[in-house]
C-alpha atoms as a PDB file:
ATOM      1  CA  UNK A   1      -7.675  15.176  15.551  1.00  0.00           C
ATOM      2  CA  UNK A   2      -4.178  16.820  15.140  1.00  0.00           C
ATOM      3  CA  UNK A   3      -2.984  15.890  18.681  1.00  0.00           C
ATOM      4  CA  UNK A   4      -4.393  12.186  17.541  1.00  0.00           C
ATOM      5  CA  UNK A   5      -1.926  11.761  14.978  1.00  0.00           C
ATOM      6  CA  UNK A   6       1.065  13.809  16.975  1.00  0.00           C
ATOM      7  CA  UNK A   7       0.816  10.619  19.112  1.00  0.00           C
ATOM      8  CA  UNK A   8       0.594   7.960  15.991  1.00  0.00           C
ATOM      9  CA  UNK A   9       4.207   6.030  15.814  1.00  0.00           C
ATOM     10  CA  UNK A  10       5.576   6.002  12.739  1.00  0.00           C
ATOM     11  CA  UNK A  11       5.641   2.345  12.862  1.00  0.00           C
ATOM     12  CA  UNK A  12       1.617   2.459  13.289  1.00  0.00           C
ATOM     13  CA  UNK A  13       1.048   5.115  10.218  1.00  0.00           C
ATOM     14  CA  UNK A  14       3.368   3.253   8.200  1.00  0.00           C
ATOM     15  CA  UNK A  15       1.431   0.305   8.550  1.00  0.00           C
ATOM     16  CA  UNK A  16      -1.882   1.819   8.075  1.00  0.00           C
ATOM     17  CA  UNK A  17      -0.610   3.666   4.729  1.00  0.00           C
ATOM     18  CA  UNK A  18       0.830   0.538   3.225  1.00  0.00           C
ATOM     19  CA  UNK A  19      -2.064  -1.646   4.032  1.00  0.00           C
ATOM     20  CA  UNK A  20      -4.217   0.476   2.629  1.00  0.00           C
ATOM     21  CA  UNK A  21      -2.157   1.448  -0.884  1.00  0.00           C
ATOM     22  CA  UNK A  22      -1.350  -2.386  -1.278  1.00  0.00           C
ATOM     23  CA  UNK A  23      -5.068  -2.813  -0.807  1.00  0.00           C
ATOM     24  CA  UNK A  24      -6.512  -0.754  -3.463  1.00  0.00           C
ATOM     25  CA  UNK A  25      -3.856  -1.463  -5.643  1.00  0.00           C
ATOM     26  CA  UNK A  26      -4.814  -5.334  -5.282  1.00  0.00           C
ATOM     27  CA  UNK A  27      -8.113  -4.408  -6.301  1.00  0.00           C
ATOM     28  CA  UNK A  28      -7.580  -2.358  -9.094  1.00  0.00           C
ATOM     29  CA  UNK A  29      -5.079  -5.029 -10.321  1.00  0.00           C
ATOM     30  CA  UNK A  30      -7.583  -7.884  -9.779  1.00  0.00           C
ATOM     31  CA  UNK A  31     -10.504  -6.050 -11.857  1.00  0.00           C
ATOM     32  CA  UNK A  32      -8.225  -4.785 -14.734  1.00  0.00           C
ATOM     33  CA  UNK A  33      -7.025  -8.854 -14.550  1.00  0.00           C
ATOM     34  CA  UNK A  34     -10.314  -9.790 -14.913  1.00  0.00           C
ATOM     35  CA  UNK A  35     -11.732  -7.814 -17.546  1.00  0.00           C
ATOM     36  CA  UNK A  36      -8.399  -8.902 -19.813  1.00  0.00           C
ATOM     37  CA  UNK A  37      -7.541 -11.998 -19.204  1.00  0.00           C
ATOM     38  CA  UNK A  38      -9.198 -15.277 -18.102  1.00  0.00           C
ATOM     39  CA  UNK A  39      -8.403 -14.484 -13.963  1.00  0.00           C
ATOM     40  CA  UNK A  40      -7.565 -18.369 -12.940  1.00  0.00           C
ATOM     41  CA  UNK A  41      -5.468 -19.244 -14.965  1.00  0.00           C
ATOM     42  CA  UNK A  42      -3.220 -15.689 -14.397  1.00  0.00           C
ATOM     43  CA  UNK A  43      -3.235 -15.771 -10.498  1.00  0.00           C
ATOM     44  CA  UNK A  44      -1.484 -19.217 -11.446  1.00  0.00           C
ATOM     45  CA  UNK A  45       1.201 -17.692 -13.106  1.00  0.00           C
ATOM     46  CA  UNK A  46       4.821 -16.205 -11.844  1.00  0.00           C
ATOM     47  CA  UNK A  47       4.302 -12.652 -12.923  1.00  0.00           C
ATOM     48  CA  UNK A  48       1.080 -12.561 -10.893  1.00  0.00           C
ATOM     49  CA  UNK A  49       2.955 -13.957  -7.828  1.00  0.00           C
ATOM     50  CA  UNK A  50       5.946 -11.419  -8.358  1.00  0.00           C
ATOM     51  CA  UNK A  51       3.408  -8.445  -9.238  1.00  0.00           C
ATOM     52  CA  UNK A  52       2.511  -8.777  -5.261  1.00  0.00           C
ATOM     53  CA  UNK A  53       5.480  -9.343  -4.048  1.00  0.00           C
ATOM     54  CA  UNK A  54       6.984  -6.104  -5.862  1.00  0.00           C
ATOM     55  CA  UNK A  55       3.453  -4.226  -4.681  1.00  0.00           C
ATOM     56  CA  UNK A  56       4.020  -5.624  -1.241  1.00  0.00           C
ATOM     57  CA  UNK A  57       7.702  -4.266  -1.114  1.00  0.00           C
ATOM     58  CA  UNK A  58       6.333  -0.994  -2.504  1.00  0.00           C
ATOM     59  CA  UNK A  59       3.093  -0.426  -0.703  1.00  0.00           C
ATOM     60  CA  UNK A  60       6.139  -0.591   2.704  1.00  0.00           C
ATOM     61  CA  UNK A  61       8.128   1.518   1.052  1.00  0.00           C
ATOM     62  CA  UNK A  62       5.735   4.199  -0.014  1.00  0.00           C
ATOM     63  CA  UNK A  63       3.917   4.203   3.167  1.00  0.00           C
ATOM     64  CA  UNK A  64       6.665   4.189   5.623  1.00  0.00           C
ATOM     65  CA  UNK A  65       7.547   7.455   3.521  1.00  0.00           C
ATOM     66  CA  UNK A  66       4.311   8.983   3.504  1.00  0.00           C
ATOM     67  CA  UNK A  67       3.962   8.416   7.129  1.00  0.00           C
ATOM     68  CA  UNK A  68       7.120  10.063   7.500  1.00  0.00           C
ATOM     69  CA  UNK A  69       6.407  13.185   5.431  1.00  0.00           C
ATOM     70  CA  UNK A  70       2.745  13.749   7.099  1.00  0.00           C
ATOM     71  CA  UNK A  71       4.754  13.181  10.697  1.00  0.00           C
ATOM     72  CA  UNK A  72       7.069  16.015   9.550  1.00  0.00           C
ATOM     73  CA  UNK A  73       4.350  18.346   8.097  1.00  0.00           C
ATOM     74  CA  UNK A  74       2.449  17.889  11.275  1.00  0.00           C
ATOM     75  CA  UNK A  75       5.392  19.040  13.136  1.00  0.00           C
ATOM     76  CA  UNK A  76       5.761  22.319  11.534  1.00  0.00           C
ATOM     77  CA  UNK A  77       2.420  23.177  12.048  1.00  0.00           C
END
């Protein structure tokens, strides 16, 4: 399993680690949204739309760096 990610691009584990942190932060989002608030009418709204575009720019972000970081620790080893 090691050598398996010593041969992952970053490009690949960034992608996997933002998919999957925008992901469950969608969900999470989504069932807080609908025990508050009435859910059609807010995925309607602008702060909805810029709460996932601000997650989506995030979720790269963080997972281009965590990619990075678990690259680098795997190097050490």
């Amino acid at each position: 399993m090691n050598n398996k990610l010593a041969n992952t691009s970053l490009l690949k584990l960034g992608i996997r680690f933002s998919v999957v942190f925008f992901i469950v932060a969608v969900i999470i989002k989504v069932f807080l949204s609908v025990i508050s608030k009435d859910f059609s009418e807010y995925v309607k709204t602008s702060e909805f739309r810029n709460y996932i575009i601000v997650l989506a720019l995030f979720s790269l972000v963080y997972g281009f760096l965590m990619a990075r970081f678990q690259l680098k620790k795997h190097k050490k080893k």
